[in-house]
N, C-alpha and C. Protein backbone atom coordinates (compact mmCIF):
# COMPACT_ATOMS: atom_id res chain seq x y z
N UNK A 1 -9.89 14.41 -13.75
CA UNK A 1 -10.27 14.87 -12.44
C UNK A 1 -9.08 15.53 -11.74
N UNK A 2 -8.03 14.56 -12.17
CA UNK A 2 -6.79 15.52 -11.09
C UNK A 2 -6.33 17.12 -12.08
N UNK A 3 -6.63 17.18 -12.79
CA UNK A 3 -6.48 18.32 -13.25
C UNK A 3 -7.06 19.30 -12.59
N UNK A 4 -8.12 18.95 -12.34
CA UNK A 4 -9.53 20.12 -11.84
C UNK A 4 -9.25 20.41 -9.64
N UNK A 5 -8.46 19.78 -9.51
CA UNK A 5 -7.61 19.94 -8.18
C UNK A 5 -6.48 20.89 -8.18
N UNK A 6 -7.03 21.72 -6.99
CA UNK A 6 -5.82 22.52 -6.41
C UNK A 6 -5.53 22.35 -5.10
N UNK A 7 -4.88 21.40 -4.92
CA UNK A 7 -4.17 20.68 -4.29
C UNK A 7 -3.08 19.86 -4.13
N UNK A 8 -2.50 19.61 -3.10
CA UNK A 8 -1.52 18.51 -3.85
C UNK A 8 -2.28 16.91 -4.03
N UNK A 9 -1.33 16.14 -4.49
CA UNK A 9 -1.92 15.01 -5.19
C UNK A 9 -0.96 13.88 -4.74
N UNK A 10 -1.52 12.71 -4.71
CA UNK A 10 -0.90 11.06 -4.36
C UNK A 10 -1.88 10.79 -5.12
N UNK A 11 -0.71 10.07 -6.07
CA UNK A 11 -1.46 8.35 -6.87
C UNK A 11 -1.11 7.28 -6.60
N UNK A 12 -1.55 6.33 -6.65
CA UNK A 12 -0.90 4.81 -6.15
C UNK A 12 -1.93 3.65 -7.86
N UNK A 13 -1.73 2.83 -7.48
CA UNK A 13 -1.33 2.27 -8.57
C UNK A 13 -1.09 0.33 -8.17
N UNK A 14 -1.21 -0.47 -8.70
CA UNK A 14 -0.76 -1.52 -8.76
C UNK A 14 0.56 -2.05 -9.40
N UNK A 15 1.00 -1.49 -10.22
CA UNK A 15 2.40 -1.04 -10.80
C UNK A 15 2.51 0.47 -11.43
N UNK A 16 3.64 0.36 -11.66
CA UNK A 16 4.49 1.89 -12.04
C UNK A 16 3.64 1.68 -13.78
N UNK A 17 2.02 2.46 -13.40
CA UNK A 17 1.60 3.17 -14.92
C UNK A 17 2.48 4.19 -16.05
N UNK A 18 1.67 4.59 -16.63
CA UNK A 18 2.50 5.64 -17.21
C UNK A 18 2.24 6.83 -16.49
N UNK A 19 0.52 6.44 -15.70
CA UNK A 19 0.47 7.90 -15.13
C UNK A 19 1.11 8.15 -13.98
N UNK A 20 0.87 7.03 -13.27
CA UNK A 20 1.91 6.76 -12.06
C UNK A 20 3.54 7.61 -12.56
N UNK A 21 4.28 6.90 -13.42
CA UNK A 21 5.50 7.67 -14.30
C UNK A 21 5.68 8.91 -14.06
N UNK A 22 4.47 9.58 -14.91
CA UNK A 22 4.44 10.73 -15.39
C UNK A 22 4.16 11.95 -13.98
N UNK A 23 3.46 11.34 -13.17
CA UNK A 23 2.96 11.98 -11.41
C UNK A 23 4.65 11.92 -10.84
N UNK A 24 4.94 11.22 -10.45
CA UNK A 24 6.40 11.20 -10.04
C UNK A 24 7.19 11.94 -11.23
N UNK A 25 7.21 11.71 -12.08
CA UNK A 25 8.55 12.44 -12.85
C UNK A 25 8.30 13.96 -12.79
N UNK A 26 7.14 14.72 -12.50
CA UNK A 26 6.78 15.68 -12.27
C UNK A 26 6.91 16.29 -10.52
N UNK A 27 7.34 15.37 -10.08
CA UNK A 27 7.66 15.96 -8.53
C UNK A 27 6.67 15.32 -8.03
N UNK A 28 5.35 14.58 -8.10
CA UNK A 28 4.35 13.84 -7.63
C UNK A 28 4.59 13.14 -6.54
N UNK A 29 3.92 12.52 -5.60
CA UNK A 29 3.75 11.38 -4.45
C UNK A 29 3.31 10.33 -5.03
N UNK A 30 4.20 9.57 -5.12
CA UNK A 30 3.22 7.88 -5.57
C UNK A 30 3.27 7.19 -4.73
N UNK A 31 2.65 5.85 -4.94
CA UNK A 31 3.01 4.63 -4.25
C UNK A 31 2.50 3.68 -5.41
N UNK A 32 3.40 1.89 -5.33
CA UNK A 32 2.87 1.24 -5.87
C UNK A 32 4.01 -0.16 -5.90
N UNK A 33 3.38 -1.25 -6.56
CA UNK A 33 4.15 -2.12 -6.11
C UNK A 33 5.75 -2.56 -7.65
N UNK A 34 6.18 -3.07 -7.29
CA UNK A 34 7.77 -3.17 -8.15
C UNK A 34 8.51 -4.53 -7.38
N UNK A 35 8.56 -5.36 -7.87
CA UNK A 35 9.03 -6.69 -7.79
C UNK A 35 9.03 -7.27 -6.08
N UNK A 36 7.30 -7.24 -5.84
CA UNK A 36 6.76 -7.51 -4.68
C UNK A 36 6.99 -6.27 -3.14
N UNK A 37 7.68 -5.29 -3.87
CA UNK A 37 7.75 -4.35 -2.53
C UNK A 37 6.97 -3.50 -2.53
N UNK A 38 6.43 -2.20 -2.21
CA UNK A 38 5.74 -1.47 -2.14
C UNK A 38 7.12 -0.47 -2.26
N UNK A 39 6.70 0.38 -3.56
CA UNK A 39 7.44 1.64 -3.43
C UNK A 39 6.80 2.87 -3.35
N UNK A 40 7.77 3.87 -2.29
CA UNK A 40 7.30 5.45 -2.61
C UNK A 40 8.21 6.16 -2.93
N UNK A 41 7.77 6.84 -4.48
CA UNK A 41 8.21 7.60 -5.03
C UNK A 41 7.89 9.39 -5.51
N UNK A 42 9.00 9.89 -5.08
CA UNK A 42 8.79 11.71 -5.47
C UNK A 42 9.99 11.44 -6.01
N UNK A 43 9.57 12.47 -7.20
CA UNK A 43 10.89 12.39 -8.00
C UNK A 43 11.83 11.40 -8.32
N UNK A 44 13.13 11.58 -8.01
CA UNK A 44 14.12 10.72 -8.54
C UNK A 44 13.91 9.92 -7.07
N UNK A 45 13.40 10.27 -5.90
CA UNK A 45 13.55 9.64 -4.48
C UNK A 45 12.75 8.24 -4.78
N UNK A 46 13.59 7.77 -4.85
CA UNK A 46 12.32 6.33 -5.04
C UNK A 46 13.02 5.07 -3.63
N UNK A 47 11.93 4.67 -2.35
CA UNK A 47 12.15 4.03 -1.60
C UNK A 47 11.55 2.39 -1.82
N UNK A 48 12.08 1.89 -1.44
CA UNK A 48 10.83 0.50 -1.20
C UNK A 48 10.92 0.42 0.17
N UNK A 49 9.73 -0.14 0.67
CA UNK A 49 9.55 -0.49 1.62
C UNK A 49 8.74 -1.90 2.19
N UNK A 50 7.99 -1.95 2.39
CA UNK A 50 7.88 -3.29 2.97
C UNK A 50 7.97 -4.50 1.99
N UNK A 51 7.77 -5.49 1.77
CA UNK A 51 7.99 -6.69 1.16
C UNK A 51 6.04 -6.94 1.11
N UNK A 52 5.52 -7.00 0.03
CA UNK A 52 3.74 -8.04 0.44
C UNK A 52 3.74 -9.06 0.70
N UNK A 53 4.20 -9.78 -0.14
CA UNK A 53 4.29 -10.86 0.33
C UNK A 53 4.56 -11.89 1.80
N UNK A 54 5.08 -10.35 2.35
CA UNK A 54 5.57 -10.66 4.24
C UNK A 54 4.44 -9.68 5.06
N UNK A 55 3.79 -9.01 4.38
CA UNK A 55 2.71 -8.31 5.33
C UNK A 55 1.42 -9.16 5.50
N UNK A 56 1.21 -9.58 6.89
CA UNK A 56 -0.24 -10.23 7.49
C UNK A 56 -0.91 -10.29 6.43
N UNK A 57 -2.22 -9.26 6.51
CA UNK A 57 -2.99 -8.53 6.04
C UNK A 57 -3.32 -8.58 4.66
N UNK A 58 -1.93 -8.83 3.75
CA UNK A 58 -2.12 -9.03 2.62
C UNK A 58 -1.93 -10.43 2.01
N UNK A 59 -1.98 -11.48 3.17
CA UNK A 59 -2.28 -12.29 2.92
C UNK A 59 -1.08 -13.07 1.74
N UNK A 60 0.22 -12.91 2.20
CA UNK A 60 1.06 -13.40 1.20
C UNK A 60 1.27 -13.04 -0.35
N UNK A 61 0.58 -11.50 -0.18
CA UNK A 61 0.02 -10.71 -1.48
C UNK A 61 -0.71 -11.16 -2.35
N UNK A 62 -1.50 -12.20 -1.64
CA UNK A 62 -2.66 -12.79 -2.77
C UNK A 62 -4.21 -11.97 -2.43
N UNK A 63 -4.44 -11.48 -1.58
CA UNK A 63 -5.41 -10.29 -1.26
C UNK A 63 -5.47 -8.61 -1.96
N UNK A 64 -5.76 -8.70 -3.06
CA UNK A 64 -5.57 -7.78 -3.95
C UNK A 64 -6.11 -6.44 -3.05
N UNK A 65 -7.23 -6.73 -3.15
CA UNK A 65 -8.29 -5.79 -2.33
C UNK A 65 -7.24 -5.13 -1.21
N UNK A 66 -6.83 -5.59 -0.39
CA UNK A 66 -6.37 -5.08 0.69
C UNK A 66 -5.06 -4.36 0.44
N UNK A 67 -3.99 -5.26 -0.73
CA UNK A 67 -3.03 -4.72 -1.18
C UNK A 67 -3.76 -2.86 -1.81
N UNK A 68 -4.87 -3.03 -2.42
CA UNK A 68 -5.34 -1.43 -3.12
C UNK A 68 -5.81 -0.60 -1.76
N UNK A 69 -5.77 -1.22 -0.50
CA UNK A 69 -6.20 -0.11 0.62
C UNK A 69 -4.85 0.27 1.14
N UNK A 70 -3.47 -0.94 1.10
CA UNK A 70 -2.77 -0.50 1.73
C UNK A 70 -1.74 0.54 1.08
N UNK A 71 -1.59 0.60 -0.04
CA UNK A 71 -0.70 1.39 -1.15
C UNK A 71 -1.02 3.02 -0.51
N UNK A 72 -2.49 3.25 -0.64
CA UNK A 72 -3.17 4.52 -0.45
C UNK A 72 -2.89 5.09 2.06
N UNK A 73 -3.32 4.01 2.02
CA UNK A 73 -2.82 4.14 3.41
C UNK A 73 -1.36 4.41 4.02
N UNK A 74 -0.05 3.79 3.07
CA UNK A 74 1.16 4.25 3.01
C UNK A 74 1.51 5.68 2.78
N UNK A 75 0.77 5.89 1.73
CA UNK A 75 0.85 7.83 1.36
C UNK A 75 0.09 8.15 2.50
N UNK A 76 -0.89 7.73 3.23
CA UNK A 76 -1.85 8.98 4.21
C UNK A 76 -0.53 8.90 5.20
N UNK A 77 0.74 7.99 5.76
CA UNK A 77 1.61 7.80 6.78
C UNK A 77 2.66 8.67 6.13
N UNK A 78 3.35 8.41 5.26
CA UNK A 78 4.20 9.53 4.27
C UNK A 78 3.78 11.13 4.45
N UNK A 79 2.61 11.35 3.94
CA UNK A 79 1.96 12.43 4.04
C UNK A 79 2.10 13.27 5.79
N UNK A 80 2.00 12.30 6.71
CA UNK A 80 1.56 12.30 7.54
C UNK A 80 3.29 12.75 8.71
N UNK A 81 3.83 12.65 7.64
CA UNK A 81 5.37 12.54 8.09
C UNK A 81 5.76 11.26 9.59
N UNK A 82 4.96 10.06 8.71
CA UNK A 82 5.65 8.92 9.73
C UNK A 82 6.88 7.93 9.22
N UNK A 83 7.77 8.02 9.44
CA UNK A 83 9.15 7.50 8.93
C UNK A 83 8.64 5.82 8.10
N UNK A 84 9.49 6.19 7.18
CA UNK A 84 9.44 4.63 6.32
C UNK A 84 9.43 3.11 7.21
N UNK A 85 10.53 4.06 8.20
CA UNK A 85 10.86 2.23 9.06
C UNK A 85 9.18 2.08 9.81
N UNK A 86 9.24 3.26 10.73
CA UNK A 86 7.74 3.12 11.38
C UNK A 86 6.60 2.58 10.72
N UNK A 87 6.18 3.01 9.69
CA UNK A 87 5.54 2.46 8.20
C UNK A 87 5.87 0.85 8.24
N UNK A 88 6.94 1.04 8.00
CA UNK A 88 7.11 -0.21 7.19
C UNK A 88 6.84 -1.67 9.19
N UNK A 89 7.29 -0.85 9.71
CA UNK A 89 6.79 -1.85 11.12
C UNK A 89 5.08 -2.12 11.27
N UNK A 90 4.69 -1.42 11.10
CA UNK A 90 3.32 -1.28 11.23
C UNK A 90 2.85 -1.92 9.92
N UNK A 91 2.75 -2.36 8.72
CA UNK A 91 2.32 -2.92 7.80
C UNK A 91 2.85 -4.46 8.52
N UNK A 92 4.10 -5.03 8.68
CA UNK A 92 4.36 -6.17 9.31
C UNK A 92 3.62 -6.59 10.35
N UNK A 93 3.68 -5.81 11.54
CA UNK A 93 3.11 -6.10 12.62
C UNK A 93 1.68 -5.98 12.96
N UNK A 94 0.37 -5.41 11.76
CA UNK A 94 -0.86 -5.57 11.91
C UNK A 94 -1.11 -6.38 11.44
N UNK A 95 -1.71 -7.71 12.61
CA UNK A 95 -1.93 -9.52 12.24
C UNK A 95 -3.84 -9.25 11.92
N UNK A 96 -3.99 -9.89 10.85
CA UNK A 96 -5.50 -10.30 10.56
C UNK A 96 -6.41 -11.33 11.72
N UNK A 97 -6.63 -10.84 12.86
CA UNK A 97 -7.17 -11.25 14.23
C UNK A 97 -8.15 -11.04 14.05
N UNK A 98 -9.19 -11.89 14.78
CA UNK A 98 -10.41 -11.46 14.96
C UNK A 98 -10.46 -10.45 15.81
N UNK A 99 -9.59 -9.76 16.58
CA UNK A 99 -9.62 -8.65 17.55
C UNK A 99 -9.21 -7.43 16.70
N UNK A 100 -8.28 -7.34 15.76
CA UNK A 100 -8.28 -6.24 14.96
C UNK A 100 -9.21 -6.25 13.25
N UNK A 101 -10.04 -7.46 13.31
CA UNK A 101 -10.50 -7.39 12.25
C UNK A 101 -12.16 -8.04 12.07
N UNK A 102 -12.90 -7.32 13.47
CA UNK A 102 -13.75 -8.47 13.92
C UNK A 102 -15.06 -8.78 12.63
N UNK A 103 -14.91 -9.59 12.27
CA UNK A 103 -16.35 -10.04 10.87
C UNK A 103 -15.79 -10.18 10.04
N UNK A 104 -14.39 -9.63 9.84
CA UNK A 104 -13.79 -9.76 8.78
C UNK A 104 -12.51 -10.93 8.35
N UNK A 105 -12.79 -11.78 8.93
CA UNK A 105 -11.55 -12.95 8.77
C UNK A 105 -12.02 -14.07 8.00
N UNK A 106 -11.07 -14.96 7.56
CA UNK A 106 -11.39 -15.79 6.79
C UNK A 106 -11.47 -17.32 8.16
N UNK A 107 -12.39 -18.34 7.49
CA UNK A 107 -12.39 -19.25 8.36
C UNK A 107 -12.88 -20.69 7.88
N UNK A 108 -12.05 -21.73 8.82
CA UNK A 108 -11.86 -23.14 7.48
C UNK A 108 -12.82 -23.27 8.70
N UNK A 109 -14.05 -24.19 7.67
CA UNK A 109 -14.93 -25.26 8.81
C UNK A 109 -14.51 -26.60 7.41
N UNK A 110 -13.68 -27.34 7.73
CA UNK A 110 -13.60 -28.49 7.25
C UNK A 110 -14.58 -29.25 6.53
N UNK A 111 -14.90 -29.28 5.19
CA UNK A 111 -13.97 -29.22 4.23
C UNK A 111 -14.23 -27.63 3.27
N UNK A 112 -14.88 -27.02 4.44
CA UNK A 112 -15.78 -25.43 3.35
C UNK A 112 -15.00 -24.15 4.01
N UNK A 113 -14.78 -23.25 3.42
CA UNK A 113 -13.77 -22.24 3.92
C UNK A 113 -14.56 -21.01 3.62
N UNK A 114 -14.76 -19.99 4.44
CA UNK A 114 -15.87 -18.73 4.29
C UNK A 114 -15.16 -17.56 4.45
């Protein structure tokens, strides 16, 4: 499919694939994770940035699901030309609230958890 695009391109990834590899070693936009950080990589530029395991949201990086929305959401901020630190504040500082996440939270009713 990415062949058949004329456009530019971001891949992200759960770790550094081969295609992931091969997208970056070609001048590509990636994102993806590398010994719990989230990295973005063009070319030889390779950053890390936030820590998962310290972002809300991802739940101590045991929330896979959310970890695969946030990888792709890092490139739309990259893309977007919003600085790594800004990025990387904003992954920390969005708390899983029922005010920013309303229906969507997890919740203990003793001894059953939903």
């Amino acid at each position: 499919m990415k062949q058949n695009l004329r456009c530019n391109i971001a891949l992200f990834a759960l770790t550094e694939t081969p295609r992931i590899q091969a997208h970056w070693s070609a001048g590509g936009l990636v994102s993806y994770l590398e010994n719990d950080f989230i990295v973005v990589q063009r070319g030889n530029d390779k950053n890390y940035l936030a820590q998962v395991s310290h972002i809300p949201i991802a739940f101590k990086g045991s929330a896979s699901c959310m970890i695969k929305n946030i990888l792709p959401a890092v490139l739309a901020g990259v893309i977007s030309n919003i600085s790594f630190t800004d990025i990387e504040s904003a992954l920390y500082d969005f708390l899983p609230t029922a005010e920013n996440l309303p229906g969507r939270r997890i919740f203990s009713i003793s001894p059953i958890s939903k």
